[in-house]
C-alpha atoms as a PDB file:
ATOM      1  CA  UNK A   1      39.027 -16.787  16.124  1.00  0.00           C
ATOM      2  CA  UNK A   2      35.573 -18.116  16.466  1.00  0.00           C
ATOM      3  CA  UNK A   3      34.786 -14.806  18.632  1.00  0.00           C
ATOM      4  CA  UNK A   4      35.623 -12.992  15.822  1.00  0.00           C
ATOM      5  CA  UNK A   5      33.897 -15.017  12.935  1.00  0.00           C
ATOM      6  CA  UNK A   6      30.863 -14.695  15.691  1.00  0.00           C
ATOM      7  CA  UNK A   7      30.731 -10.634  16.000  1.00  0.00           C
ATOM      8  CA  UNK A   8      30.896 -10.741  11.994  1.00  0.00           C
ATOM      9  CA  UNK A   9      28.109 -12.773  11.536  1.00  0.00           C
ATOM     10  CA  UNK A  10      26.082 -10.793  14.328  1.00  0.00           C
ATOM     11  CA  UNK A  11      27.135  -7.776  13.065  1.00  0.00           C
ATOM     12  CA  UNK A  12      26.079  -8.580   8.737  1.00  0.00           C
ATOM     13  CA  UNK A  13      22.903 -10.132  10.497  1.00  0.00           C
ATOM     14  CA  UNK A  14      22.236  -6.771  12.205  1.00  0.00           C
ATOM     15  CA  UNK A  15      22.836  -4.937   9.301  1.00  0.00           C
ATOM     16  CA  UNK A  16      20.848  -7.335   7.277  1.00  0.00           C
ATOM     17  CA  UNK A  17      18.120  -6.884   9.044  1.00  0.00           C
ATOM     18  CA  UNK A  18      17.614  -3.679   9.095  1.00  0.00           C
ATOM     19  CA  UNK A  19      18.026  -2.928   5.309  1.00  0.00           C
ATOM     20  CA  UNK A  20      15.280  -5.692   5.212  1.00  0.00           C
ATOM     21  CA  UNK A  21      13.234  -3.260   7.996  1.00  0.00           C
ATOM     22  CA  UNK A  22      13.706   0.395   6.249  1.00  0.00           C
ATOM     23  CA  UNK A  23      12.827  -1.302   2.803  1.00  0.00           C
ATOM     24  CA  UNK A  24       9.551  -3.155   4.163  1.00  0.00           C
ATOM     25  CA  UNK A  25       8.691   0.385   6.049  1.00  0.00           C
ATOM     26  CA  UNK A  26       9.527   2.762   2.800  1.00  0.00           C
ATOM     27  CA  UNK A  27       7.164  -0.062   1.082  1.00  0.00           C
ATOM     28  CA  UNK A  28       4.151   0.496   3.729  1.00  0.00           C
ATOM     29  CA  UNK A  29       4.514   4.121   3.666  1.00  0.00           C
ATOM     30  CA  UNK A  30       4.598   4.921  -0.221  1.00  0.00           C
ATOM     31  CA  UNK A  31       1.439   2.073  -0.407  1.00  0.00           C
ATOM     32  CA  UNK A  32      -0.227   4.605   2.172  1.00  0.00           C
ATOM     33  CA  UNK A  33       1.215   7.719  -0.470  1.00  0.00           C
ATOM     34  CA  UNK A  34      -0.432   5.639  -3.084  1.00  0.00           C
ATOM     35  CA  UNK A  35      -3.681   5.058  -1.293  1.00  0.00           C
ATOM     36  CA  UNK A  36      -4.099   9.021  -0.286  1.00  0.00           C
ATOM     37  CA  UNK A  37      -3.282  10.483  -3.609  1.00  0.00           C
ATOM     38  CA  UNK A  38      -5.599   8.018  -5.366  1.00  0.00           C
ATOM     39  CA  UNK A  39      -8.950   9.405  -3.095  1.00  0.00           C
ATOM     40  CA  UNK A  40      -7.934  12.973  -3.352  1.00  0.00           C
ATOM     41  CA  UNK A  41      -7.178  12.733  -7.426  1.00  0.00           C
ATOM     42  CA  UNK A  42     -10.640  10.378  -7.565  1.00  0.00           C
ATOM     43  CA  UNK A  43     -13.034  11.419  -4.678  1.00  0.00           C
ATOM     44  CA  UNK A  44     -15.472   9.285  -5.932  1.00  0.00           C
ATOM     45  CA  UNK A  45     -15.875   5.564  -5.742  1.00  0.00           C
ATOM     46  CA  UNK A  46     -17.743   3.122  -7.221  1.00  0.00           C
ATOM     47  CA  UNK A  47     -20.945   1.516  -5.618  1.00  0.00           C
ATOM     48  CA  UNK A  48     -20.655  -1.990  -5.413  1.00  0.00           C
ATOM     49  CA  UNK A  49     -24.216  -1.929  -7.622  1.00  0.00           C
ATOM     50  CA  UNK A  50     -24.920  -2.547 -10.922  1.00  0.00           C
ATOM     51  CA  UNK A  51     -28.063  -0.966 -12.912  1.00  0.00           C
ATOM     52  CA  UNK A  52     -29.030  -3.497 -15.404  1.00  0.00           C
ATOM     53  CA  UNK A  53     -31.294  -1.366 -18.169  1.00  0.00           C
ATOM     54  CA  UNK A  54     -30.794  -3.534 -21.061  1.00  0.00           C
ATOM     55  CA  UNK A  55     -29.011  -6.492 -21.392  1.00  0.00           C
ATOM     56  CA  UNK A  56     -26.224  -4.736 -23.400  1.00  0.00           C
ATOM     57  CA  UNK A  57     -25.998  -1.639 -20.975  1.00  0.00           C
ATOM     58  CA  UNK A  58     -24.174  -1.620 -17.889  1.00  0.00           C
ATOM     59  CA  UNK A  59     -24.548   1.115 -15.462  1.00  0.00           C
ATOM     60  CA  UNK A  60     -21.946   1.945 -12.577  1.00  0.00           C
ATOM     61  CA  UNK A  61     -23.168   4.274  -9.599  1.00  0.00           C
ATOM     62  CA  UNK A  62     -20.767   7.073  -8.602  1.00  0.00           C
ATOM     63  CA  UNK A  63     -21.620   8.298  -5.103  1.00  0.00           C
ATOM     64  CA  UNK A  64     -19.243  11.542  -3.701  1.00  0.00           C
ATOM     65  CA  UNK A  65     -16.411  10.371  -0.908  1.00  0.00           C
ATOM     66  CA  UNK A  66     -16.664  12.212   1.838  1.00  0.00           C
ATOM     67  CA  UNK A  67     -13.258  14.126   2.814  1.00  0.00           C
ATOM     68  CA  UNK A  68     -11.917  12.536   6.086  1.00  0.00           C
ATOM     69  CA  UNK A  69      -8.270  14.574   5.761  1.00  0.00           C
END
């Protein structure tokens, strides 16, 4: 009996864990999806500068990315 009740709880903990696994992996690999598609549809990025002109004008500088893929 408590053989039993032992290989069932081994067994759910087995399959537990690796529903918990493939969901945390699908997770990492759509963030990385995310990540890609975001340079390629933007290839630029923003300069961590500000030009201040005027006190009511911000200006953000836009350099190219360079294509690592």
């Amino acid at each position: 009996m408590y053989t039993e009740l032992g290989d069932t709880i081994r067994a759910e903990k087995q399959t537990l864990y690796y529903e918990i696994f493939e969901n945390m992996r699908q997770k990492f690999f759509i963030m990385i999806d995310i990540v890609k598609i975001k340079r390629k549809l933007l290839e630029l990025f923003i300069s961590e500068e500000l030009k201040m002109n005027a006190e009511d004008k911000v200006q953000f500088v836009f350099k190219k990315q360079v294509q690592l893929i």
